[in-house]
C-alpha atoms as a PDB file:
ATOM      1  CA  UNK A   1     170.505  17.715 -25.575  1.00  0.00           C
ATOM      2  CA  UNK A   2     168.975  19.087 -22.567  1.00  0.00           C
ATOM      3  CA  UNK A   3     166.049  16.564 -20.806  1.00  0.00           C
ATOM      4  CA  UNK A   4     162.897  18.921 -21.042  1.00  0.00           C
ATOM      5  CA  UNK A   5     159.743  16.498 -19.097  1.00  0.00           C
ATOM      6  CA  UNK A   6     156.804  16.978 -20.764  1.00  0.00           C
ATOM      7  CA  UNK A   7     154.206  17.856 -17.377  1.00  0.00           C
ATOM      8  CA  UNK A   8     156.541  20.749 -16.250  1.00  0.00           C
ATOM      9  CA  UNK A   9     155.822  24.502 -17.376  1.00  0.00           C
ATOM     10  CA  UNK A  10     158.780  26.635 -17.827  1.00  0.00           C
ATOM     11  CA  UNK A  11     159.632  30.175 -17.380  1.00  0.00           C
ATOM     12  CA  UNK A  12     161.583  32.338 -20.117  1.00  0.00           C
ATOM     13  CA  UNK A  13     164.398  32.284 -17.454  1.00  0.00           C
ATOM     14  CA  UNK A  14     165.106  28.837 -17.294  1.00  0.00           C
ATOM     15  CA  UNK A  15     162.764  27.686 -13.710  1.00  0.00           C
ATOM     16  CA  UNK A  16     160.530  24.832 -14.272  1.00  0.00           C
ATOM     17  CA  UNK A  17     157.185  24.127 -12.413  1.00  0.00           C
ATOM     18  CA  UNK A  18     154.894  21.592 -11.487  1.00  0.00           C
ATOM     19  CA  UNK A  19     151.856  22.123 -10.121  1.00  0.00           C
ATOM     20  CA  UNK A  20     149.846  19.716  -7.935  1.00  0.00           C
ATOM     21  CA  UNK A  21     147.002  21.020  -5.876  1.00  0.00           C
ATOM     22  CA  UNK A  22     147.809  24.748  -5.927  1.00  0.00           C
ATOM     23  CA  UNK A  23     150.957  24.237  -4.739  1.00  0.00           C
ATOM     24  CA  UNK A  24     153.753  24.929  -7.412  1.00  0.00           C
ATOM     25  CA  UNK A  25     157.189  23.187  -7.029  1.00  0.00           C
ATOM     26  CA  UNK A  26     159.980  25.241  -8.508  1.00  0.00           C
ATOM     27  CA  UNK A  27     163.644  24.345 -10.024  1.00  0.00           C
ATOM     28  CA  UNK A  28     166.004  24.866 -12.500  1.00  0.00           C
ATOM     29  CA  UNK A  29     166.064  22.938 -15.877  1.00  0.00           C
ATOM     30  CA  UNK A  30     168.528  20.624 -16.806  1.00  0.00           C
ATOM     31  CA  UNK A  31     169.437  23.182 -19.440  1.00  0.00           C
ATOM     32  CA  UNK A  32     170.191  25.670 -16.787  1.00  0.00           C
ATOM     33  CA  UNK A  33     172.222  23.650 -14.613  1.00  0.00           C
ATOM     34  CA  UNK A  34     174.579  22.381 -17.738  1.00  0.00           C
ATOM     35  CA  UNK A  35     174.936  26.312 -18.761  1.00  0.00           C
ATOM     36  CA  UNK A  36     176.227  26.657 -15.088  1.00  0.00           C
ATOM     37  CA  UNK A  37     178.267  23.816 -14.964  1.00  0.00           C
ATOM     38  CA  UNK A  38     178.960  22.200 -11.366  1.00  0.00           C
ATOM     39  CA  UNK A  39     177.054  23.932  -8.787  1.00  0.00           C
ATOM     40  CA  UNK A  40     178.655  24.428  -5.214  1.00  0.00           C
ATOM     41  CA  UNK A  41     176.267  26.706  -3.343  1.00  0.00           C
ATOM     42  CA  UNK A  42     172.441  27.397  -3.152  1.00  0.00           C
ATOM     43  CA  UNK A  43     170.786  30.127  -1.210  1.00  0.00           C
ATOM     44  CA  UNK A  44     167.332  29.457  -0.711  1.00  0.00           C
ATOM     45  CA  UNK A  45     164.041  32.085   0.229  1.00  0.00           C
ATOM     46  CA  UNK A  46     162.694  31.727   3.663  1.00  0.00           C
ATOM     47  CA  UNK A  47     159.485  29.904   4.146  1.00  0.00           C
ATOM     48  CA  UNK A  48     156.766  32.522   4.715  1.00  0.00           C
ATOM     49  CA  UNK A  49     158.713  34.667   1.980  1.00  0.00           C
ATOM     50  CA  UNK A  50     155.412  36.238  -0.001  1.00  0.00           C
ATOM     51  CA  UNK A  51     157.136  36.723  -3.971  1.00  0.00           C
ATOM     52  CA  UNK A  52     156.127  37.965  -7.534  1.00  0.00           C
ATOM     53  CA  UNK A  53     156.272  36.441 -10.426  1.00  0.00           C
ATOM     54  CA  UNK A  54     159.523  37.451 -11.938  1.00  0.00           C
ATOM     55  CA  UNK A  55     161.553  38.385  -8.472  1.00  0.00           C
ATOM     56  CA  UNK A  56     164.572  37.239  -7.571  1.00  0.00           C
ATOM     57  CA  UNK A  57     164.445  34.771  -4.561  1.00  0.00           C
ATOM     58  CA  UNK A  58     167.235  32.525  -4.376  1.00  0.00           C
ATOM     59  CA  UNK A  59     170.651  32.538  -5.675  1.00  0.00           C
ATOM     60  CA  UNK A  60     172.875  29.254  -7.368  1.00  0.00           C
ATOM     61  CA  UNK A  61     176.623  29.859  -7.529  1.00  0.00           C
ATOM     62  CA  UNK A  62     178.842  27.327  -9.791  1.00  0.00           C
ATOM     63  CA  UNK A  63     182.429  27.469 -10.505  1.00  0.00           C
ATOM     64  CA  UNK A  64     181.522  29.338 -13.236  1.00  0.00           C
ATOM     65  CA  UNK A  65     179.400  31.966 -12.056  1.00  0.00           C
ATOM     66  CA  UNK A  66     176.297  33.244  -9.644  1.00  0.00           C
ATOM     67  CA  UNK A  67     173.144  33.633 -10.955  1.00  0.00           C
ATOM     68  CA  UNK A  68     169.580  34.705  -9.449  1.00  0.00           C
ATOM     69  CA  UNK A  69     166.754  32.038  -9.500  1.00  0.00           C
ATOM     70  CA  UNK A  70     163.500  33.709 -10.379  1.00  0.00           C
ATOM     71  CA  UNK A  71     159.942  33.011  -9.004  1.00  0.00           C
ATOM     72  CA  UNK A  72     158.048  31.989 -12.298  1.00  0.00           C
ATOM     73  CA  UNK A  73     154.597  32.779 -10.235  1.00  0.00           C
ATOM     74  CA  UNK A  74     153.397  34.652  -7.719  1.00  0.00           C
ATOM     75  CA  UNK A  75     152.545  33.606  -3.971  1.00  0.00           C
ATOM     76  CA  UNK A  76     153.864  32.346  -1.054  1.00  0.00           C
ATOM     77  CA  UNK A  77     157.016  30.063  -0.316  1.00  0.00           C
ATOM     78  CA  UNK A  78     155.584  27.185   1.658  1.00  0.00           C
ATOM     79  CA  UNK A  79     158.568  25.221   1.826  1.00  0.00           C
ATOM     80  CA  UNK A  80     162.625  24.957   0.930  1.00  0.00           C
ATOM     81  CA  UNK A  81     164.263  22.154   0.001  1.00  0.00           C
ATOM     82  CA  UNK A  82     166.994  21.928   2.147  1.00  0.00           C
ATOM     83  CA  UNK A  83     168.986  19.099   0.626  1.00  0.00           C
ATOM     84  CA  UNK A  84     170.616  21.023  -2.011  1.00  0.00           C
ATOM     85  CA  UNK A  85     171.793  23.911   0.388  1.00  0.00           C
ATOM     86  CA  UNK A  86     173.481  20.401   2.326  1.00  0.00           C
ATOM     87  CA  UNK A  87     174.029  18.846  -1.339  1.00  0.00           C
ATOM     88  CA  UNK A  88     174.126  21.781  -4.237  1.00  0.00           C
ATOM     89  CA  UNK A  89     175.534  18.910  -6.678  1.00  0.00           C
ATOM     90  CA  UNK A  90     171.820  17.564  -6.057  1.00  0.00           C
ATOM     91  CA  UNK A  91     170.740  20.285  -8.790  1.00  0.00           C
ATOM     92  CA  UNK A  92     173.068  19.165 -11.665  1.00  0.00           C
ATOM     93  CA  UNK A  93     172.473  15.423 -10.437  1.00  0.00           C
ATOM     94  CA  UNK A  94     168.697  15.619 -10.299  1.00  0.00           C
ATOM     95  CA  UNK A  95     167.364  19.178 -11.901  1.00  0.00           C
ATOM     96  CA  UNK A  96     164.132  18.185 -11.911  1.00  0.00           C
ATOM     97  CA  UNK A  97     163.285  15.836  -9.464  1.00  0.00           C
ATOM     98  CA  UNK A  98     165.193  15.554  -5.898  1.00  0.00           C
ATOM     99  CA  UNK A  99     167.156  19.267  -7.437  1.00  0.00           C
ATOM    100  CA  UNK A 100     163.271  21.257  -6.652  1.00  0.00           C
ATOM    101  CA  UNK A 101     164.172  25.078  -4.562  1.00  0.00           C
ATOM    102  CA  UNK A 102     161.007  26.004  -2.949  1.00  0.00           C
ATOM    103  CA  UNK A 103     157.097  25.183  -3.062  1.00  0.00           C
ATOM    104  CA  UNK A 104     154.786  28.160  -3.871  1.00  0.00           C
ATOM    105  CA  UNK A 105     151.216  28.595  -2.608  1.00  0.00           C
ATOM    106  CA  UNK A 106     150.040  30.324  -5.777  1.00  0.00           C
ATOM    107  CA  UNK A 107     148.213  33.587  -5.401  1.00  0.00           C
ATOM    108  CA  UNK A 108     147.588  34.330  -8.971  1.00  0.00           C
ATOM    109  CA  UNK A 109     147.034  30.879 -10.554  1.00  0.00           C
ATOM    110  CA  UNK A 110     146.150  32.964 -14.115  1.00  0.00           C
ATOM    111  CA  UNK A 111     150.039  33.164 -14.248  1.00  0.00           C
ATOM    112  CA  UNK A 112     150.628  29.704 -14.943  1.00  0.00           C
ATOM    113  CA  UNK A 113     149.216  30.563 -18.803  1.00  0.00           C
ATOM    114  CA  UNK A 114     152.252  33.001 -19.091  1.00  0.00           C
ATOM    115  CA  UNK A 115     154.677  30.319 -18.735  1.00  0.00           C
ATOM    116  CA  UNK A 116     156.306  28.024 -21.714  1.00  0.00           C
ATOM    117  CA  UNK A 117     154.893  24.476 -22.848  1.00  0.00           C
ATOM    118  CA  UNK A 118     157.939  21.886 -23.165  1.00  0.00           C
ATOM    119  CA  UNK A 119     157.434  22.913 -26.830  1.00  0.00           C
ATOM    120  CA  UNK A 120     158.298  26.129 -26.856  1.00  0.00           C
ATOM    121  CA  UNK A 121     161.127  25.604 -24.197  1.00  0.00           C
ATOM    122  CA  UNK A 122     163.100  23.260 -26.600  1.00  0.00           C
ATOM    123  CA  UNK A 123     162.567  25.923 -28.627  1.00  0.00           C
ATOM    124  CA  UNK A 124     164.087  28.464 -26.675  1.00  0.00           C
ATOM    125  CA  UNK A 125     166.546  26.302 -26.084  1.00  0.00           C
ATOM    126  CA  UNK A 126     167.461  25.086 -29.177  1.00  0.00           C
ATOM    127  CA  UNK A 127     166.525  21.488 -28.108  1.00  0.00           C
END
């Protein structure tokens, strides 16, 4: 059973946020990093990077495949975490803690009512 915290959001396509200050932290759930399997490279968006909520703005490849990470909200990327480009094992280790991609100065904070509870994520999940 995947771990799902219970003060993260989560987007339909399996990012999780945490918000603190208008600043959104972004990641991928535990879920999603057991679907991919062992992760051995992470591409990350440049700091600066203004994104949308829903674009595609960093990549994870495992041995199993390469997928797209997608903002879950809109604004700009205020910092990368650069420890899982040196360490991509850091995601499956720590998904949702030391594992975070980028920070996000939000631009549209009414977004963060479009994303899922931990409810409805186990749901989607089948957790």
């Amino acid at each position: 059973m995947s771990k799902i915290p219970p003060d993260l959001k989560y987007a339909k396509s399996h990012e999780w946020v945490r918000v603190q200050d208008g600043i959104a932290v972004v990641g991928i759930t535990d879920h999603a990093q057991k679907e991919l399997t062992d992760i051995v490279f992470v591409e990350l968006p440049a700091a600066g990077r203004t994104v949308k909520a829903g674009e595609p703005c960093a990549v994870v490849e495992s041995v199993k495949t390469a997928s797209d990470i997608y903002s879950p909200l809109s604004g700009k990327i205020m910092e990368v975490n650069p420890a899982v480009v040196e360490n991509p094992g850091l995601v499956n280790a720590e998904p949702d803690g030391g594992g975070w991609f980028f920070k996000l100065e939000l631009s549209q904070p009414g977004e963060l009512a479009g994303l899922l509870s931990p409810e409805d994520y186990r749901k989607q999940v089948g957790g």
